[in-house]
Protein backbone atom coordinates (compact mmCIF):
# COMPACT_ATOMS: atom_id res chain seq x y z
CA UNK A 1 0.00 0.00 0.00
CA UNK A 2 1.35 3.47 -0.56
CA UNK A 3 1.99 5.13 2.13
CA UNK A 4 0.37 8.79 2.84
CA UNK A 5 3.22 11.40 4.32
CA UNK A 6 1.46 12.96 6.70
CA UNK A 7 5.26 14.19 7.67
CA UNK A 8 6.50 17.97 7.29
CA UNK A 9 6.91 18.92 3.52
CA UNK A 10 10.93 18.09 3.87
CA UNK A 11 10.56 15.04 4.50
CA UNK A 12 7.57 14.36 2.00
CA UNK A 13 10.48 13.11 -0.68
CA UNK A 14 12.27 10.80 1.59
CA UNK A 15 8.57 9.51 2.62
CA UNK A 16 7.94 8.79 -1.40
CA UNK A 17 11.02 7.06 -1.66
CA UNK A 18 9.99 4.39 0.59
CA UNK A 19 6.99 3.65 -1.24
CA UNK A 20 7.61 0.42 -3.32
CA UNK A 21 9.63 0.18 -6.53
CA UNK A 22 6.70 -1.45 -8.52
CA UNK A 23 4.25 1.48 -7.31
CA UNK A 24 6.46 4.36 -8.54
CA UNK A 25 7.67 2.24 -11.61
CA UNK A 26 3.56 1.66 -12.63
CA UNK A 27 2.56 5.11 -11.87
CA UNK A 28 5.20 6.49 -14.19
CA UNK A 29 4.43 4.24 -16.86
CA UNK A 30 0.77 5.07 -16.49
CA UNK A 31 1.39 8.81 -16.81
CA UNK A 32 4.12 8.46 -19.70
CA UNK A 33 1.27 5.64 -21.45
CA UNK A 34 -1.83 8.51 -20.81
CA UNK A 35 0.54 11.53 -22.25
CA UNK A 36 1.20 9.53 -25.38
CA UNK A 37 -1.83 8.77 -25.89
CA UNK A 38 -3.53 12.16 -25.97
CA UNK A 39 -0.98 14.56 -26.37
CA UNK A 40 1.95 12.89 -28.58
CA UNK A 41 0.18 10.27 -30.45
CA UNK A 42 -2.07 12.71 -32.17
CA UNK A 43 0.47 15.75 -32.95
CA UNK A 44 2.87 13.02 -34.41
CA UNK A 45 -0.61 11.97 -36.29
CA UNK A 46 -1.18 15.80 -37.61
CA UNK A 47 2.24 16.26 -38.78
CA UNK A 48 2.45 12.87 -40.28
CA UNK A 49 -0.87 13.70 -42.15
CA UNK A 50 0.50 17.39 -43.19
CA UNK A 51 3.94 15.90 -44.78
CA UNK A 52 1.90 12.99 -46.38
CA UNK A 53 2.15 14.40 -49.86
CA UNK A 54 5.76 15.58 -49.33
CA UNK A 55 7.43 19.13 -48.79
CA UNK A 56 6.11 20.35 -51.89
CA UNK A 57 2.14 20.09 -51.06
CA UNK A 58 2.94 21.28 -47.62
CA UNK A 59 4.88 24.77 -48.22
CA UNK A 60 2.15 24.86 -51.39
CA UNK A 61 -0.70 24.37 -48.40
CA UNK A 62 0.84 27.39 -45.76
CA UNK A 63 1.71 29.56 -48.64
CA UNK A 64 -1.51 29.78 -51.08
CA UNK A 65 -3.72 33.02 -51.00
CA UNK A 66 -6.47 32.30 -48.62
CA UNK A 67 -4.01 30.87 -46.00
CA UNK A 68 -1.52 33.69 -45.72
CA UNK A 69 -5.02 35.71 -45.13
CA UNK A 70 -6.07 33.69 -42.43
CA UNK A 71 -2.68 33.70 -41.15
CA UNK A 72 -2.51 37.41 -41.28
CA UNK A 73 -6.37 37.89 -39.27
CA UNK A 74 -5.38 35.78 -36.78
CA UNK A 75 -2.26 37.57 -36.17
CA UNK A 76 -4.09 40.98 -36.66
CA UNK A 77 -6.69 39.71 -34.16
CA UNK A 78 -4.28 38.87 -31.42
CA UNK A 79 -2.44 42.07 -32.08
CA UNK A 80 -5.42 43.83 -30.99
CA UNK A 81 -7.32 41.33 -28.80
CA UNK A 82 -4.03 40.67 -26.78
CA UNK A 83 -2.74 44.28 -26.08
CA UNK A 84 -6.71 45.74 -24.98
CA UNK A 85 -6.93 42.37 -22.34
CA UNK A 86 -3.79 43.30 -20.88
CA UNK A 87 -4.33 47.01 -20.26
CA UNK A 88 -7.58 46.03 -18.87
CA UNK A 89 -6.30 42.94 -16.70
CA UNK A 90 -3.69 45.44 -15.42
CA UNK A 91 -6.44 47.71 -14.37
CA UNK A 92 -8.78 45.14 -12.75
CA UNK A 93 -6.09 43.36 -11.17
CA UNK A 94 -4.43 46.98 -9.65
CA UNK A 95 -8.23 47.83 -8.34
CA UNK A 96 -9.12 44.48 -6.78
CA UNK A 97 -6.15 44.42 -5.21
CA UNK A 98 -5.27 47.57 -4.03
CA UNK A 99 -8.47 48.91 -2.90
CA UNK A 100 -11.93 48.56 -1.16
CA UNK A 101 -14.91 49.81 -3.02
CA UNK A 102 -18.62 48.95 -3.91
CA UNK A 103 -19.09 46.20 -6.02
CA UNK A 104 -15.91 44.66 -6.01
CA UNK A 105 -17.13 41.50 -5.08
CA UNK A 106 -19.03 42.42 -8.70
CA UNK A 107 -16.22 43.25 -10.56
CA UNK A 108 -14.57 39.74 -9.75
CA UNK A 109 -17.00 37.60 -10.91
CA UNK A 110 -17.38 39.66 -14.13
CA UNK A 111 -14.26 39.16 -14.62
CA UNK A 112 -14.80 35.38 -14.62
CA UNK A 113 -17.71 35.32 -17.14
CA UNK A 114 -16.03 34.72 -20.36
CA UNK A 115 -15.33 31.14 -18.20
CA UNK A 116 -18.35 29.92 -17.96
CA UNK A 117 -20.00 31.28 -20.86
CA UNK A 118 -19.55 28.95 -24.00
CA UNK A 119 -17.86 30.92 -26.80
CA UNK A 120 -20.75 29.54 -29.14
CA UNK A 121 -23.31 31.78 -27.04
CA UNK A 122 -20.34 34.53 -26.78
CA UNK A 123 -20.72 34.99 -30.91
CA UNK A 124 -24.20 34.95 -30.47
CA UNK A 125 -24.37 37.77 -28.13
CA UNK A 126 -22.73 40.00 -30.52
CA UNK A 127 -24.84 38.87 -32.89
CA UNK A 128 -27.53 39.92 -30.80
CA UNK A 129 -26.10 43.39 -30.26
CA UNK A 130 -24.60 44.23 -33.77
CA UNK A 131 -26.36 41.85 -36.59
CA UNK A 132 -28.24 42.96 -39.21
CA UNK A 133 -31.82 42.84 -37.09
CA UNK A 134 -30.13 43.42 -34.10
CA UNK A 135 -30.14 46.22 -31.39
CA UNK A 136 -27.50 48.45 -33.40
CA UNK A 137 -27.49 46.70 -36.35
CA UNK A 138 -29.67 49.49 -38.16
CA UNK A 139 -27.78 52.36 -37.13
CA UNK A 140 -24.55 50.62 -38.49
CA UNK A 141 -26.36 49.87 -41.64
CA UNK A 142 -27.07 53.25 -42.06
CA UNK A 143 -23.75 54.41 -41.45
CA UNK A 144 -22.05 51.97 -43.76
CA UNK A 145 -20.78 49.74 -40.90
CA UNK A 146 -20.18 46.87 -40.36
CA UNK A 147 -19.28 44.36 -37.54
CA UNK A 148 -20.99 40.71 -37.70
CA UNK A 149 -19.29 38.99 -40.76
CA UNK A 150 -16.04 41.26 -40.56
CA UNK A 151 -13.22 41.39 -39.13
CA UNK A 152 -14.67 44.07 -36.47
CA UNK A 153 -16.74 41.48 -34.81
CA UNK A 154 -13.89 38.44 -35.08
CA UNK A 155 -12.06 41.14 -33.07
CA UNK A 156 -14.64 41.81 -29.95
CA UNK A 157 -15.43 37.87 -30.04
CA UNK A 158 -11.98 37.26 -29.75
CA UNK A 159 -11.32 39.97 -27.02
CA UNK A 160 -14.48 38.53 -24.80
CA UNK A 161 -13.17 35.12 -24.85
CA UNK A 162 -10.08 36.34 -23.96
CA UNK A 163 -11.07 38.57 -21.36
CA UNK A 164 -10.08 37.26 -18.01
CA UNK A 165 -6.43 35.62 -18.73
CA UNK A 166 -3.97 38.55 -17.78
CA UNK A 167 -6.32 39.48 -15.13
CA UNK A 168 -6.41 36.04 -13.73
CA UNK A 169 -2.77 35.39 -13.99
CA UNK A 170 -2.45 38.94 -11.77
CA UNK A 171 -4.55 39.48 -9.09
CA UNK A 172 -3.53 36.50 -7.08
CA UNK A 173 -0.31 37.00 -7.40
CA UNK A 174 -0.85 40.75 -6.21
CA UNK A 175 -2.65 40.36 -3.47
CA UNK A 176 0.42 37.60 -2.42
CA UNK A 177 2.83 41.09 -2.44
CA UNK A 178 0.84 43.27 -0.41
CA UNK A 179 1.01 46.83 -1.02
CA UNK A 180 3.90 47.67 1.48
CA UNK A 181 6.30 49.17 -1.28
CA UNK A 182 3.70 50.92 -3.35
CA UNK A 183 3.22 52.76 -0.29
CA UNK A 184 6.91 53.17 0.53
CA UNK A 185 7.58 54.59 -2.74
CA UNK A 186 4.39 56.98 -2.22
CA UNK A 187 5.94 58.26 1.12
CA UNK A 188 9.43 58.90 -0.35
CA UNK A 189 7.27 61.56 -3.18
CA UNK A 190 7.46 59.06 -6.05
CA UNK A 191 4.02 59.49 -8.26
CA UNK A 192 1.51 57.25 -9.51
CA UNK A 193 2.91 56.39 -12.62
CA UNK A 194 6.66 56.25 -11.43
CA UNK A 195 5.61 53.98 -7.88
CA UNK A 196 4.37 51.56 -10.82
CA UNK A 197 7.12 51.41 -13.56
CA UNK A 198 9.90 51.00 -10.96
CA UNK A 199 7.99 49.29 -8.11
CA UNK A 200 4.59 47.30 -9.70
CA UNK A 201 6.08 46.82 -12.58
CA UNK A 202 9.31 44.46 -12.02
CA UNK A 203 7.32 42.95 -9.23
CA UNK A 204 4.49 41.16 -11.72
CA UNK A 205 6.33 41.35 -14.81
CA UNK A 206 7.05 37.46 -14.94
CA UNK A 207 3.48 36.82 -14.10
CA UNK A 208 2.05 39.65 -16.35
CA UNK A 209 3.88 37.92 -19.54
CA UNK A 210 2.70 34.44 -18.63
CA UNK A 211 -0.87 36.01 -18.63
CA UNK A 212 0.15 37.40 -22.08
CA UNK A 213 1.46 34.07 -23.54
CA UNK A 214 -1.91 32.28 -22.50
CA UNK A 215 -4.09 35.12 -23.82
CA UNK A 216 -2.01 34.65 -26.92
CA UNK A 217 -2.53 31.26 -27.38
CA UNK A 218 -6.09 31.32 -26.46
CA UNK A 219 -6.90 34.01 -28.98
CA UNK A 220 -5.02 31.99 -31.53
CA UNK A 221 -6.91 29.36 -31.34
CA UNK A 222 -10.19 30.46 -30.71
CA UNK A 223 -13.09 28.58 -33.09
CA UNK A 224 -16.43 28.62 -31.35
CA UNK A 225 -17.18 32.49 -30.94
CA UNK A 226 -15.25 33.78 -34.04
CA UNK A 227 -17.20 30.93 -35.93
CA UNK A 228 -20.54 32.64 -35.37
CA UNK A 229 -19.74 35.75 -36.11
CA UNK A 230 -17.07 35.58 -39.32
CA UNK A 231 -19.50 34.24 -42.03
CA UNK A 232 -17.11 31.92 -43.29
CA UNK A 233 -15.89 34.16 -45.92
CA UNK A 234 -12.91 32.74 -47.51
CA UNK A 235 -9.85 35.02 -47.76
CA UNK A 236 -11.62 37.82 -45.48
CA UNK A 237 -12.77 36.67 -42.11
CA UNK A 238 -11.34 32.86 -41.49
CA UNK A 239 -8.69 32.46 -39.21
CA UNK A 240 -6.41 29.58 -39.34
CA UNK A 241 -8.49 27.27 -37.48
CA UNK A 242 -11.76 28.02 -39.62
CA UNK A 243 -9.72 27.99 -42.65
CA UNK A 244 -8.60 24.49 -41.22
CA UNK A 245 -12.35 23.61 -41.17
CA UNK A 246 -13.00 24.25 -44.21
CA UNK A 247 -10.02 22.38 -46.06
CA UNK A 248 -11.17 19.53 -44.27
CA UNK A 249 -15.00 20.03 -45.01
CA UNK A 250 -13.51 19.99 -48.51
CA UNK A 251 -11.26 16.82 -48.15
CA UNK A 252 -8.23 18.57 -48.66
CA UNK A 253 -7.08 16.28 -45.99
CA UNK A 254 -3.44 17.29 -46.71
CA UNK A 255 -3.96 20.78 -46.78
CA UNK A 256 -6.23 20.64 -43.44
CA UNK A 257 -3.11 19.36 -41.21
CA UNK A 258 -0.70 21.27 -43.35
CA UNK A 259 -2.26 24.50 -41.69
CA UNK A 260 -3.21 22.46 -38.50
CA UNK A 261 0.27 22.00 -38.22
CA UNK A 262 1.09 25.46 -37.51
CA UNK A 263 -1.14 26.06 -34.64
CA UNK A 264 0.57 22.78 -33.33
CA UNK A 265 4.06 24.59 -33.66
CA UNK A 266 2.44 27.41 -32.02
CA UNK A 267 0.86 25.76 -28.87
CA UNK A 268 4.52 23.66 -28.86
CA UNK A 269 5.97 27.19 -28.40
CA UNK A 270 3.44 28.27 -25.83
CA UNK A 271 4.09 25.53 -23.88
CA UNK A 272 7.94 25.98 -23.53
CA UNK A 273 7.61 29.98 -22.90
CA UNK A 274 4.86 28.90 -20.17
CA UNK A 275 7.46 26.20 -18.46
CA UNK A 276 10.24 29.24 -18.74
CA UNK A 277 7.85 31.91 -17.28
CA UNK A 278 6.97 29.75 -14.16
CA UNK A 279 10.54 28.58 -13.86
CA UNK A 280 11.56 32.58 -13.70
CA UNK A 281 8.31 33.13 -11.41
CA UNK A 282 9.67 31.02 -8.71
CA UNK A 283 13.21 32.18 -9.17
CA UNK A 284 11.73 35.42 -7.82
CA UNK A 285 12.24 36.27 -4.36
């Protein structure tokens, strides 16, 4: 039976050693058997599937017109999706934090709405709210505007899914520093914008960039929301994973993974700068 260290945390590893060889040996080679079966298995499978047709089909499959588009939207999305969730998760994390007010309580679980709302019924909300028979949808007509089925509205889906990551990331790890130096620096005359550049600032900065990297990759790979309200329109408002959709719709099984393979490289990427930001997050005093 394994035995449950009930010791102090120190000796926790010395506890775990005792435990038998054929326990440690089987839960290993559970967890390696369960992570290459869901997470190896089927990356080696898309990457096998994009080079099936050789080098030539693939770099023909990243590189053709309506791919470098949906390249480009995606990257045009997170550019502005990424940058407007981080000013705001700054914000909200520096209020909940640092002060007591009214509806704070409020504030935090609106924060956390984008969480438990499925992005399908995200898109549709903005559907809702800016469609052609929606609640503004007239007044945009009239103006010449438009927001469902362009890249406007691929834009605000985006930037409500992505909503609470940087703010997430932050406010527990400010509330963990107290506000003892932003107050220090306030009593030695330093202003509001100064106490946080040169005291806020290098204090979350580790945990403010992981919150960026996983608002990055969420926004990259977004479907459900941006789905709803992009139309589908080939070479204007798909992003890489609806332009992956539709490849495969069309059988272009080849071309599918081709592009799938990208986000693949991307989350790959993700994952190491995550490992590196929480390895440089506890190297933190």
């Amino acid at each position: 039976m394994v035995r449950i260290a009930l010791e102090l945390p120190g000796k926790v590893s010395a506890v775990a050693r005792r435990d038998p060889k054929w326990v440690r040996r089987g839960l290993t080679l559970l967890a390696l058997l369960a992570l290459g079966f869901f997470i190896v298995l089927p990356l080696a499978a898309v990457f096998a599937q994009a080079f099936d047709k050789g080098w030539a089909a693939y770099e023909c499959a990243v590189t053709e017109p309506n791919t470098r588009s949906a390249i480009y939207l995606s990257l045009l999305t997170v550019g502005i999706a990424v940058p407007l969730n981080t000013v705001f998760g700054v914000a909200a994390a520096w209020a909940i934090t640092k002060f007591q007010f009214v509806g704070k309580n409020v504030l935090v679980t609106l924060v956390d709405i984008p969480f438990g709302v499925s992005p399908v019924i995200s898109g549709l909300i903005y559907v809702l709210v800016f469609g052609a028979q929606g609640w503004f949808g007239p007044w945009l007509a009239a103006h010449d505007m438009r927001v469902i089925f362009a890249v406007p509205g691929i834009i605000l889906a985006t930037t409500f899914v992505t909503f609470p990551f940087v703010a997430r990331e932050l406010i527990p790890l400010m509330e963990s520093q107290g506000a003892d130096e932003e107050e220090a620096a306030l009593v030695l005359g330093a202003s509001g914008w100064q106490m946080f550049y040169r005291v806020t600032l290098p204090n979350i900065k580790w945990g403010l960039l992981y919150g960026v990297v996983l608002c990055s990759a969420r926004a990259l790979g977004e479907f459900g929301a941006v789905s709803v309200v992009s139309g589908h329109i080939r070479g204007e408002t798909n992003t890489i994973p609806l332009h992956v959709e539709i490849l495969y719709n069309e059988y272009n099984y080849s071309g599918a993974f081709a592009v799938a393979s990208l986000l693949s490289v991307i989350a790959v990427i993700t994952l190491a700068l995550k490992k590196f930001l929480e390895w440089k997050t506890r190297q933190e005093p």
